[in-house]
N, C-alpha and C. Protein backbone atom coordinates (compact mmCIF):
# COMPACT_ATOMS: atom_id res chain seq x y z
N UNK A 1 0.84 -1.18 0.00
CA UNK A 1 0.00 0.00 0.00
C UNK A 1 0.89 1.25 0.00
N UNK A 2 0.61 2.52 -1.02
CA UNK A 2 1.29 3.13 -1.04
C UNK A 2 1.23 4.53 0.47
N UNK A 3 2.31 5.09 0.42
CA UNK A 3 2.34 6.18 1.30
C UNK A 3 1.16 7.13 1.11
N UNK A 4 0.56 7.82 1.84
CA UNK A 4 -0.53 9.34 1.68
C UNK A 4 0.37 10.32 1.23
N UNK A 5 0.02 11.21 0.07
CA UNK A 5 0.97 12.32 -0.03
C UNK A 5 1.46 12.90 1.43
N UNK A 6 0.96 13.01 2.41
CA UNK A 6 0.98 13.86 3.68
C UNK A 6 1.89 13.09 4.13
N UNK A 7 2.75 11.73 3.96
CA UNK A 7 2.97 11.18 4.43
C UNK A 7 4.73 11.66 3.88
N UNK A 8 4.94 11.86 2.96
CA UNK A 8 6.18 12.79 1.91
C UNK A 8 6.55 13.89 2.38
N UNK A 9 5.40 14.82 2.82
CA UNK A 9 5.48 16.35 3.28
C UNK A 9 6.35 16.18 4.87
N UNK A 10 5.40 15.39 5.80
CA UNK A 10 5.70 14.98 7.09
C UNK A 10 7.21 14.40 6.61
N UNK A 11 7.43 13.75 6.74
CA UNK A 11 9.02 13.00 6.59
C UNK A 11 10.00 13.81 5.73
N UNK A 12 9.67 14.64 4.78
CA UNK A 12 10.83 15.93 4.35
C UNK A 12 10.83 16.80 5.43
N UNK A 13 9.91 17.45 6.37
CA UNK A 13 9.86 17.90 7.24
C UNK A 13 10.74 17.64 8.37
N UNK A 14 10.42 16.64 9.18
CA UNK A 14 11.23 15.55 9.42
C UNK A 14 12.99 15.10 9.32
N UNK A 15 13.04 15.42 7.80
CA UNK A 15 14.60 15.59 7.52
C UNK A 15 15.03 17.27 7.66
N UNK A 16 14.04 18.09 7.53
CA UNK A 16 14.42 19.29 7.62
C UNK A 16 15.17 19.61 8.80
N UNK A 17 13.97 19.29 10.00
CA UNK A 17 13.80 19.75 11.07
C UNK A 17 15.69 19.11 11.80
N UNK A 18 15.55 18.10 11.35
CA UNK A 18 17.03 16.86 11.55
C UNK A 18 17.92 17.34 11.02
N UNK A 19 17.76 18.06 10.18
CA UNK A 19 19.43 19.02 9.57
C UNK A 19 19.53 20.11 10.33
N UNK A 20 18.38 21.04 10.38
CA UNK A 20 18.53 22.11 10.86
C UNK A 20 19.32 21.72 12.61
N UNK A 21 18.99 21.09 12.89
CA UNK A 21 19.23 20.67 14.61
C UNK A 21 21.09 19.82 14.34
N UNK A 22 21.10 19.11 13.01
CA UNK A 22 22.42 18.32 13.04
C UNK A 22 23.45 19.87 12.37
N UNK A 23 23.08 20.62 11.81
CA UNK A 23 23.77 21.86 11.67
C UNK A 23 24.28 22.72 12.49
N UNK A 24 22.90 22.72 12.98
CA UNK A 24 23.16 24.11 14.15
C UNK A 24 24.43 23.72 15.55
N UNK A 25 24.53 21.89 15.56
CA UNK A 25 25.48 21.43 16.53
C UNK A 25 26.75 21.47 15.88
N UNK A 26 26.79 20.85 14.78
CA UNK A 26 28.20 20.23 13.76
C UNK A 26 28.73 21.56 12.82
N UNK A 27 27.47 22.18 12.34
CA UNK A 27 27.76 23.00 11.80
C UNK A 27 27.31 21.77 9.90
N UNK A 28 27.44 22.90 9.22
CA UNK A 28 27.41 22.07 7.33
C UNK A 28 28.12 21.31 7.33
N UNK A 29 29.60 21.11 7.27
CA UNK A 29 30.28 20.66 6.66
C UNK A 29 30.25 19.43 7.60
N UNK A 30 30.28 19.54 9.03
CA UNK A 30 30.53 18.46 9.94
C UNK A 30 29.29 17.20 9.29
N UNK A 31 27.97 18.18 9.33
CA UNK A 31 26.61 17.46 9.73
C UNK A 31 26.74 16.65 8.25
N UNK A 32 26.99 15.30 8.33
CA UNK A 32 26.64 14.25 7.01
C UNK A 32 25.16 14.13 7.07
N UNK A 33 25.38 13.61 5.83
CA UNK A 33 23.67 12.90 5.29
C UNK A 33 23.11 11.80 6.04
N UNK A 34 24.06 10.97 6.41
CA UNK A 34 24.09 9.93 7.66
C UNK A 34 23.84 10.12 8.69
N UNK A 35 24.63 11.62 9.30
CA UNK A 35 23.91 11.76 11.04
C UNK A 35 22.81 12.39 10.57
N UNK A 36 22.63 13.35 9.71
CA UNK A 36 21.02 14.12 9.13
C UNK A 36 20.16 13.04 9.46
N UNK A 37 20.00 11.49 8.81
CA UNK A 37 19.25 10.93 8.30
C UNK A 37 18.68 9.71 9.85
N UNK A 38 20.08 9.78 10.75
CA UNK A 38 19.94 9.00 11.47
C UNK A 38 19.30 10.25 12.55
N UNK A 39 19.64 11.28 12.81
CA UNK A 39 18.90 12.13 13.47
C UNK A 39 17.42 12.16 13.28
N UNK A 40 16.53 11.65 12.01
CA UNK A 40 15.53 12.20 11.70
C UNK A 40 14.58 10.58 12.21
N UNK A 41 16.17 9.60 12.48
CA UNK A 41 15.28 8.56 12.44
C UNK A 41 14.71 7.54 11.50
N UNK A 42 15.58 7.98 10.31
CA UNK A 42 15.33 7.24 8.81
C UNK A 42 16.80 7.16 8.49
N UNK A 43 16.98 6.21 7.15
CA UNK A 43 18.00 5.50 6.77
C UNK A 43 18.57 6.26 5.42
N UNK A 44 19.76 6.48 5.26
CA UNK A 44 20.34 7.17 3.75
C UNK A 44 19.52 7.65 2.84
N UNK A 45 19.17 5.85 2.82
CA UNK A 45 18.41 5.48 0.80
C UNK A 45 16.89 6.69 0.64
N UNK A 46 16.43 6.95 2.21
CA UNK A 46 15.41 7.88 1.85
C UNK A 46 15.68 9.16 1.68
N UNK A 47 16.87 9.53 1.78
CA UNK A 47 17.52 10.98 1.76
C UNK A 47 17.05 11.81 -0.02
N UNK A 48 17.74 10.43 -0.52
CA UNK A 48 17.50 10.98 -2.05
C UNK A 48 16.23 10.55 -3.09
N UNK A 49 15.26 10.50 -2.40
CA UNK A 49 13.97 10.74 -2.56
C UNK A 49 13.33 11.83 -2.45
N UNK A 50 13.85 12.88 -1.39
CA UNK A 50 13.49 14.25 -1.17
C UNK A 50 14.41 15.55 -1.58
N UNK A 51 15.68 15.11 -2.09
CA UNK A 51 16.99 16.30 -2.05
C UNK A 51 17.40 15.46 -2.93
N UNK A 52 18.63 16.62 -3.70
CA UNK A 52 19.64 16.22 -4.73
C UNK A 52 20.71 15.92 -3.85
N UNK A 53 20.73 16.65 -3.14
CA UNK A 53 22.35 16.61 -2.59
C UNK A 53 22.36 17.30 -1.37
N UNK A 54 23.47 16.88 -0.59
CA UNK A 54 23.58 17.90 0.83
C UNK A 54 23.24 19.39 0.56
N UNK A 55 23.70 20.37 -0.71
CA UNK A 55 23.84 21.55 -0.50
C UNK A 55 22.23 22.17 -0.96
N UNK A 56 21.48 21.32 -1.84
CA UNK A 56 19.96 21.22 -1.94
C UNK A 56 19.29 21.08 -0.45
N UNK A 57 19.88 20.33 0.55
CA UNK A 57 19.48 20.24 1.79
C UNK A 57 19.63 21.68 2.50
N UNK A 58 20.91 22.16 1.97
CA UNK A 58 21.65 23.50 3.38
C UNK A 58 20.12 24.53 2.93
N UNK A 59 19.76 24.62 1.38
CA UNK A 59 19.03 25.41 0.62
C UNK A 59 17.64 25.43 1.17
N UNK A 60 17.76 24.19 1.37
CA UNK A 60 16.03 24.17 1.77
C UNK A 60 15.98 24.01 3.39
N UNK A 61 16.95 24.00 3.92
CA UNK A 61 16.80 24.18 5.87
C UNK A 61 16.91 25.85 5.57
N UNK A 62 17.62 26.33 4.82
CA UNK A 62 17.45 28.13 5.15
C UNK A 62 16.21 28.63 4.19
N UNK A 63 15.50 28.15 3.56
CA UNK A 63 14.22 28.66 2.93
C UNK A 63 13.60 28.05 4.16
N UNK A 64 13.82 27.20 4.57
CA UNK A 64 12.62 26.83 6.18
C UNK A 64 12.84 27.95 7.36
N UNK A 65 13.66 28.26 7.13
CA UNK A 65 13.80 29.20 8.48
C UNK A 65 13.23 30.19 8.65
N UNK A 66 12.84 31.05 7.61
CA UNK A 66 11.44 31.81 7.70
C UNK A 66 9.93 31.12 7.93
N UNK A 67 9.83 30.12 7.48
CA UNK A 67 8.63 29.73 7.62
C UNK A 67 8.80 28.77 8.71
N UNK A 68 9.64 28.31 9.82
CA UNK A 68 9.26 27.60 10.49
C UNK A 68 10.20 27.73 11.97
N UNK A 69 9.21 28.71 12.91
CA UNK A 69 10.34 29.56 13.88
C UNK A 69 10.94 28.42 14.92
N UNK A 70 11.56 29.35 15.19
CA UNK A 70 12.24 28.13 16.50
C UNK A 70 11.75 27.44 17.81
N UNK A 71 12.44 26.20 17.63
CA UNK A 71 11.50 25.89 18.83
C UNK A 71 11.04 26.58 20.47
N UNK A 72 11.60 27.67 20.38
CA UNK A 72 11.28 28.63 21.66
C UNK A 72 10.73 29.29 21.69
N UNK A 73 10.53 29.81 20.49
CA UNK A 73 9.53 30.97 19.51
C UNK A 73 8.12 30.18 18.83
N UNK A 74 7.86 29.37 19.21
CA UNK A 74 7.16 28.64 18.51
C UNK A 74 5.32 28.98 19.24
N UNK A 75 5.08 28.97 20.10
CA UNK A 75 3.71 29.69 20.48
C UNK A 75 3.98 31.15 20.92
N UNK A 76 5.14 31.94 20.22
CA UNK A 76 5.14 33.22 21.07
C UNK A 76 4.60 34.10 20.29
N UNK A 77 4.23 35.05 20.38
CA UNK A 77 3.77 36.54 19.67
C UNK A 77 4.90 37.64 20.18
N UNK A 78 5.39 38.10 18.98
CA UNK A 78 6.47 39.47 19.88
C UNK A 78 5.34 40.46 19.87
N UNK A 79 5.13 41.55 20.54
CA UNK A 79 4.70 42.45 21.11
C UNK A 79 5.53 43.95 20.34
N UNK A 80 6.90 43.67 20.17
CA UNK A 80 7.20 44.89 19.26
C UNK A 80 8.68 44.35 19.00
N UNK A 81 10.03 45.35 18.39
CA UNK A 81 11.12 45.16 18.34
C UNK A 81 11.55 44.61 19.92
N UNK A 82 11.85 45.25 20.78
CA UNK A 82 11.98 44.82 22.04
C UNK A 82 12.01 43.72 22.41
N UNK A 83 10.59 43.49 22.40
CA UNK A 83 9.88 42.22 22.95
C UNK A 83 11.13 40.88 22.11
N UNK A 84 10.95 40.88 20.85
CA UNK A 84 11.86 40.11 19.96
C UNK A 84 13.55 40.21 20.56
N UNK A 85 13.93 41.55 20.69
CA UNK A 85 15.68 41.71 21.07
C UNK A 85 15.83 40.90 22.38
N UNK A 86 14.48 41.08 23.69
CA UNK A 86 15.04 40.60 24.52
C UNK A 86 14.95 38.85 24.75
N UNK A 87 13.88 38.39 24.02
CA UNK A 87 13.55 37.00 24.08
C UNK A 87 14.96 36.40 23.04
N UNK A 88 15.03 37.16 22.00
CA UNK A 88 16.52 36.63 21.01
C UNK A 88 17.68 36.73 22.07
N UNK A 89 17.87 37.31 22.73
CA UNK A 89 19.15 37.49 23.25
C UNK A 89 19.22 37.09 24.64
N UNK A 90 18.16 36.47 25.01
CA UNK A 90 18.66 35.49 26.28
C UNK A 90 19.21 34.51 26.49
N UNK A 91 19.62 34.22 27.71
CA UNK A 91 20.52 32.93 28.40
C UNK A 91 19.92 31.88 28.05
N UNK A 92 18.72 31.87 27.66
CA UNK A 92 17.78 30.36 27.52
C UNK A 92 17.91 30.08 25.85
N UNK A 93 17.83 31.30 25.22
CA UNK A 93 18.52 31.21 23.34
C UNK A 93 20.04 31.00 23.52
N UNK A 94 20.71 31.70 24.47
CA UNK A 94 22.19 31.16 23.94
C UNK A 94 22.56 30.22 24.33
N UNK A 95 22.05 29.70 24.69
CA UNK A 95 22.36 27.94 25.73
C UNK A 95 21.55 26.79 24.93
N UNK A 96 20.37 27.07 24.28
CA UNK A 96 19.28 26.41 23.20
C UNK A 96 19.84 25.97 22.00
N UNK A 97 21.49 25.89 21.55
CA UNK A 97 22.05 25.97 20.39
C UNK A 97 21.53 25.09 19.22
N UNK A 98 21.36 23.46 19.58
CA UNK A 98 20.23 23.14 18.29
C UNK A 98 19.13 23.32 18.19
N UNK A 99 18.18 23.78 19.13
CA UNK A 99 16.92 24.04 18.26
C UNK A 99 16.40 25.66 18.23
N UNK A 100 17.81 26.28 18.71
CA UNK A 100 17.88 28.05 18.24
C UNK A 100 17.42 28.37 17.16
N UNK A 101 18.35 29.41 17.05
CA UNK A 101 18.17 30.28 15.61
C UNK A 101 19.46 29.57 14.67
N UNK A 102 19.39 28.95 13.31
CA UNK A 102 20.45 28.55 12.68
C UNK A 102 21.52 29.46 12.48
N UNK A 103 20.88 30.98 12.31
CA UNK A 103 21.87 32.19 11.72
C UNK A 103 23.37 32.33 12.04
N UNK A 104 23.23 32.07 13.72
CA UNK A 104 24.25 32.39 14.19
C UNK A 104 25.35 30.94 13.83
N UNK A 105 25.13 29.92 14.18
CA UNK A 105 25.64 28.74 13.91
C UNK A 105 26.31 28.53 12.56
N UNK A 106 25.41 29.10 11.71
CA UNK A 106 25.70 28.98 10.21
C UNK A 106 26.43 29.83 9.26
N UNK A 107 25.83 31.32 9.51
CA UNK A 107 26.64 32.36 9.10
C UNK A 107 27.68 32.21 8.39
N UNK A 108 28.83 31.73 9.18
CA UNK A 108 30.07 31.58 8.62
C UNK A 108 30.23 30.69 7.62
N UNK A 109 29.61 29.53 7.24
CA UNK A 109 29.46 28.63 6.15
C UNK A 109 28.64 28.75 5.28
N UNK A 110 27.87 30.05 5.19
CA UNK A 110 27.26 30.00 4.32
C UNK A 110 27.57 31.48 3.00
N UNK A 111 28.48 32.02 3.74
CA UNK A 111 29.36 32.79 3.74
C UNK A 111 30.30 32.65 2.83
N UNK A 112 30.62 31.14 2.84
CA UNK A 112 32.02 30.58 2.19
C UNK A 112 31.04 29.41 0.72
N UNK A 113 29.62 29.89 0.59
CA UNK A 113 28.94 28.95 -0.02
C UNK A 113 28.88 29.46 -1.16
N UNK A 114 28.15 28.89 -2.26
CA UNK A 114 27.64 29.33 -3.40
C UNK A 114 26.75 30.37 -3.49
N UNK A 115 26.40 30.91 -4.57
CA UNK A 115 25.29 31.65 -5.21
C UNK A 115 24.18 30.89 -4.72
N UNK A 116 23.61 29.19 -4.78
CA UNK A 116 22.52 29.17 -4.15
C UNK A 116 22.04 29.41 -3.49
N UNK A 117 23.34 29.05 -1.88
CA UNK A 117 23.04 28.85 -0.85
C UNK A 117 22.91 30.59 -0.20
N UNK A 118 23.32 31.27 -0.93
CA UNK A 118 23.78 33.09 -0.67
C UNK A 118 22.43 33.59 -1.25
N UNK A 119 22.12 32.78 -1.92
CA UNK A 119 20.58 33.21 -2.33
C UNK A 119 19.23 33.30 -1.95
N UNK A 120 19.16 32.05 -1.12
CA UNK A 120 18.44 31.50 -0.40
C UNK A 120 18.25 32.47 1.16
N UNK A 121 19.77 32.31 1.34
CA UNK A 121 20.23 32.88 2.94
C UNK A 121 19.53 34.79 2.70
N UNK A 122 19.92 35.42 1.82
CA UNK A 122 19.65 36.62 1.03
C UNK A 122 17.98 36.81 1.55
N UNK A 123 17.36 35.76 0.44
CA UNK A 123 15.88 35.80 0.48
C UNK A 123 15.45 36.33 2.58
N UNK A 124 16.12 35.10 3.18
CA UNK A 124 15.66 35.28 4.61
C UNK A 124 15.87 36.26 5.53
N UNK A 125 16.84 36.59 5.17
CA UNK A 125 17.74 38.24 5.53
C UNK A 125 16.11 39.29 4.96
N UNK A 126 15.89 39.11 4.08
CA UNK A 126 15.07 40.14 3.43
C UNK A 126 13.64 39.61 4.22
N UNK A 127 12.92 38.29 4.28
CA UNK A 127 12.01 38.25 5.00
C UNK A 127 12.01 38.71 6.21
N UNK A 128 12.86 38.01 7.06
CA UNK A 128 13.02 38.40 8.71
C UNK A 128 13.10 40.19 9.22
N UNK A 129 14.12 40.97 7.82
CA UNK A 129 14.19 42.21 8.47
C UNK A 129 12.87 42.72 8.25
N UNK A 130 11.92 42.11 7.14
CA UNK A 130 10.60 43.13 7.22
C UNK A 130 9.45 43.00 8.36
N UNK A 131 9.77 41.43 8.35
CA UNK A 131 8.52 41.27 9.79
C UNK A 131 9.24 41.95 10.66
N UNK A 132 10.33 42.41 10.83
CA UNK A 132 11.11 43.03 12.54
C UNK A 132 10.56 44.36 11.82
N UNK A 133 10.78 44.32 10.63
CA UNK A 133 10.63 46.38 10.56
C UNK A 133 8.87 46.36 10.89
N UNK A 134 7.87 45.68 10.50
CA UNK A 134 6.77 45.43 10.99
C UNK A 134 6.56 45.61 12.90
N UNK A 135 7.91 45.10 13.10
CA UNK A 135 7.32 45.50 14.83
C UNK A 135 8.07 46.52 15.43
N UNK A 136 8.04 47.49 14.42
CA UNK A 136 8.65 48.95 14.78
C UNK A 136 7.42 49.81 14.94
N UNK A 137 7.19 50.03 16.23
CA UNK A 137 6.58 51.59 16.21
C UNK A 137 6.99 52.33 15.60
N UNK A 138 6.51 52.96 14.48
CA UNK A 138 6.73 54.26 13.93
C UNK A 138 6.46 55.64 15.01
N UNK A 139 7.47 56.60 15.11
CA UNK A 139 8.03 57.26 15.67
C UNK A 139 6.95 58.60 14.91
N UNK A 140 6.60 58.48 13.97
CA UNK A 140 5.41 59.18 13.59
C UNK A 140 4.97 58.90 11.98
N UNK A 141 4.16 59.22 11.57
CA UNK A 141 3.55 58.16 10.46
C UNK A 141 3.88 58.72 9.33
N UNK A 142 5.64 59.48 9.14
CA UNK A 142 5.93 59.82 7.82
C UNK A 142 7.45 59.09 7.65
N UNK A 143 7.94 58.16 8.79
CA UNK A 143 8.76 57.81 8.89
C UNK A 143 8.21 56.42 7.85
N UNK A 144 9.15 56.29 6.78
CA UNK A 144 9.25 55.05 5.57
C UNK A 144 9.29 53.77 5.93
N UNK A 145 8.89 52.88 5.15
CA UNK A 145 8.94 51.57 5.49
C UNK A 145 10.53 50.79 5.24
N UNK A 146 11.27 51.39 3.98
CA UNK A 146 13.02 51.54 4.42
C UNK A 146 13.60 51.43 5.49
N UNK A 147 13.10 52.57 6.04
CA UNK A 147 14.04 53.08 7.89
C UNK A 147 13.62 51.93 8.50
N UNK A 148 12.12 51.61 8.46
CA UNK A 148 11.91 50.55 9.59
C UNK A 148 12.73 49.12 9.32
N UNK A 149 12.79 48.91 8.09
CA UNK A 149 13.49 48.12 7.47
C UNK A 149 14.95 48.13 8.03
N UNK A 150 15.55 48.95 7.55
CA UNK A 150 17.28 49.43 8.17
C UNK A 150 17.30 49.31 9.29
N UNK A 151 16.22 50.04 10.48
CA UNK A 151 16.21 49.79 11.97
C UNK A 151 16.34 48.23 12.20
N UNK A 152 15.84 47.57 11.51
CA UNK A 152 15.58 46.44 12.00
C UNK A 152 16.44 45.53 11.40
N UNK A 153 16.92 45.79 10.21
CA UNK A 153 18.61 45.37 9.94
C UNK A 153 19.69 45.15 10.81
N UNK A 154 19.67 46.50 11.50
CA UNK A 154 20.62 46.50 12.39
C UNK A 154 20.41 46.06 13.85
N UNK A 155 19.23 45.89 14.06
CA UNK A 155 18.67 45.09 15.34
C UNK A 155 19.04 43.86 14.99
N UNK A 156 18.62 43.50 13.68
CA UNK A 156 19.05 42.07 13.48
C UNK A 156 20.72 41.19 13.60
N UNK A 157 21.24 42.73 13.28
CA UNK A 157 22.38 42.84 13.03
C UNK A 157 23.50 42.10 14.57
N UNK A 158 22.86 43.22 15.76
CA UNK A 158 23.01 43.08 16.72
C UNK A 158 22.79 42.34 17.79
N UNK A 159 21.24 41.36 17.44
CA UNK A 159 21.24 40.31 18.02
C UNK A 159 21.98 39.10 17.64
N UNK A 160 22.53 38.70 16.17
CA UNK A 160 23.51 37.78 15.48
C UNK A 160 24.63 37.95 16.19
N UNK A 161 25.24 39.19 16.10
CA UNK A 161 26.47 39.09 17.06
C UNK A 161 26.62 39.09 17.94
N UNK A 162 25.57 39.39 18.47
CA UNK A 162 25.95 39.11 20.00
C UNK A 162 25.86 37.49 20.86
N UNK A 163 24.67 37.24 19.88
CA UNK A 163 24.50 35.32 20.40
C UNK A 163 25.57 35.09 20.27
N UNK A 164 26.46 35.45 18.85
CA UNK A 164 27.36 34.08 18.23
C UNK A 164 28.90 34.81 19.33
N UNK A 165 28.67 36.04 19.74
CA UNK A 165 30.03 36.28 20.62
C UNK A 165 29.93 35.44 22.29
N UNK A 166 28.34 35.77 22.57
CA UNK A 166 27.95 35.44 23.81
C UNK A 166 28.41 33.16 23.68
N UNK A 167 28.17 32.90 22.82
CA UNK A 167 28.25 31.86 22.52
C UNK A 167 29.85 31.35 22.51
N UNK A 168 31.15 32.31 21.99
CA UNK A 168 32.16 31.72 21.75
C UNK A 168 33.16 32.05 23.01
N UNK A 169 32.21 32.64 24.40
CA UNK A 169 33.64 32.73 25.35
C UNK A 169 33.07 32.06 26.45
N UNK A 170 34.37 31.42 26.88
CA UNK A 170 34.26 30.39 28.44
C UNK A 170 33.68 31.40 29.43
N UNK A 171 33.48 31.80 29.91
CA UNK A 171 33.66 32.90 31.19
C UNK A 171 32.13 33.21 30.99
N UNK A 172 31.15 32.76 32.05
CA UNK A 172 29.55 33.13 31.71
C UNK A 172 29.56 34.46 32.50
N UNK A 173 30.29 35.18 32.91
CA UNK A 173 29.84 37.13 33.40
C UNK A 173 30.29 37.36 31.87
N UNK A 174 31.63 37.23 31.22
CA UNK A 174 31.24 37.96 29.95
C UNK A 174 30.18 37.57 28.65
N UNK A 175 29.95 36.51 29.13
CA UNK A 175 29.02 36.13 28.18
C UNK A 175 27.44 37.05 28.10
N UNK A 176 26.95 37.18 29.80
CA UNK A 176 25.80 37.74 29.70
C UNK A 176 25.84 39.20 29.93
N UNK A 177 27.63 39.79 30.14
CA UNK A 177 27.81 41.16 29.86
C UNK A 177 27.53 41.34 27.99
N UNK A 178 27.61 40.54 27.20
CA UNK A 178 27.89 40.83 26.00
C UNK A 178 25.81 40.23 25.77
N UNK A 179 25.22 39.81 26.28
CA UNK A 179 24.31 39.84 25.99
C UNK A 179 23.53 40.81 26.19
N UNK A 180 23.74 41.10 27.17
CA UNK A 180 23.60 42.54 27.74
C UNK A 180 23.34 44.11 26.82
N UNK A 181 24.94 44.05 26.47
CA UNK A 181 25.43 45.03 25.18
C UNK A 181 24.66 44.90 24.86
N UNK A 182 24.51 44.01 23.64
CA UNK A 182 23.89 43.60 22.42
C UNK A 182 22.04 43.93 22.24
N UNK A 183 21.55 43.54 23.37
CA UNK A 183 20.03 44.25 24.32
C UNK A 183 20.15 45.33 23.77
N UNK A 184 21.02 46.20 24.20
CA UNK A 184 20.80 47.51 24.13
C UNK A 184 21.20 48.38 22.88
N UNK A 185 22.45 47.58 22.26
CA UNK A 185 22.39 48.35 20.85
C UNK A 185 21.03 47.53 20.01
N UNK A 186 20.95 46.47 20.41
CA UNK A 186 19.86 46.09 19.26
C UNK A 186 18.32 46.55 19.43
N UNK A 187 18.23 46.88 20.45
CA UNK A 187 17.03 47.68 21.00
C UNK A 187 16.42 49.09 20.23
N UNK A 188 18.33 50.17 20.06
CA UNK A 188 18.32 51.28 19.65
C UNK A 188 18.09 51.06 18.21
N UNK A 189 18.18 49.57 17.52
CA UNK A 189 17.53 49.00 16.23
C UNK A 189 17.78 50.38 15.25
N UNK A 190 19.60 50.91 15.27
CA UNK A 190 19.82 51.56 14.55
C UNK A 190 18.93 53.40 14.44
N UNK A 191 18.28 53.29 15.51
CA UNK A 191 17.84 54.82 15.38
C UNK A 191 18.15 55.87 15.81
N UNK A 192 18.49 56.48 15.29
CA UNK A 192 19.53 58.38 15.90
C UNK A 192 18.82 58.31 17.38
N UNK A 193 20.08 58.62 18.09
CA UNK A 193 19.90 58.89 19.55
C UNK A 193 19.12 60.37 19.85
């Protein structure tokens, strides 16, 4: 008896969800198709039923990342920029590393990737800063949808670096001094003092 289409969707899902989590630990290059596949709980041979290739995989875990928030974020509503800087930049996100935010984890390899994968990553950069410029109070209602955009660039900007710094030092006072920082420039979400 054959599979339900729903049954294809669920189990690419499935492998998604299993890369994104074998990435965000190993990183791309570490995370094989093998731990992907054994992470998800399925065997190789079904890998290439759903994907061409690992870097078809990196492509389609970062087209998921807009559409499918993190597991911490997952019943939340942000309330405004804020609300988002301070829930992104806590001790419970920088300690959450596989089922975080991929950005920070990945960044650097995707960086060193192709036109696809820069394409893809591009697209999400451009989704994510508009829903953040979306939770900008406008400061009064002639201020552009650009600025809110740029504000929220650089909020975005500021919560990336700061996870992935808060993330790379032994010493937890500088870690949640630098989370700290990062609160507060990403808060000011780039707007003249």
């Amino acid at each position: 008896m054959p599979y339900a289409p729903e049954h294809r969707q669920r189990t690419r899902k499935r492998i998604l969800r299993a890369a994104r989590r074998e990435m965000n630990r190993k990183g791309y290059g570490e995370a094989s198709i093998d731990s992907i596949m054994a992470e998800a709980g399925l065997t190789r041979g079904g890998f290439y039923g759903h994907f061409k290739g690992k870097e078809d995989l990196f492509v389609e875990v970062l087209a998921d990342l807009a559409d499918t928030p993190v597991e911490m974020n997952r019943r939340m509503r942000f309330t405004g920029l804020d609300d988002f800087v301070e829930r992104y930049l806590s001790p419970a996100h920088r300690d959450l590393v596989e089922e975080g935010c991929s950005v920070p984890p990945l960044s650097p390899e995707i960086a060193r990737s192709g036109d696809k994968v820069k394409s893809a990553f591009s697209d999400y950069v451009a989704t994510i800063s508009q829903r953040l410029g979306g939770l900008i109070e406008r400061r009064d209602c002639r201020e552009e949808d650009d600025q809110a955009t740029d504000r929220a660039l650089a909020a975005l900007t500021a919560c990336v670096g700061g996870l992935v710094l808060s993330r790379a030092v032994n010493d937890p006072a500088l870690s949640d001094r630098i989370l700290a920082a990062a609160k507060r420039a990403a808060s000011r979400g780039g707007a003249a003092e």
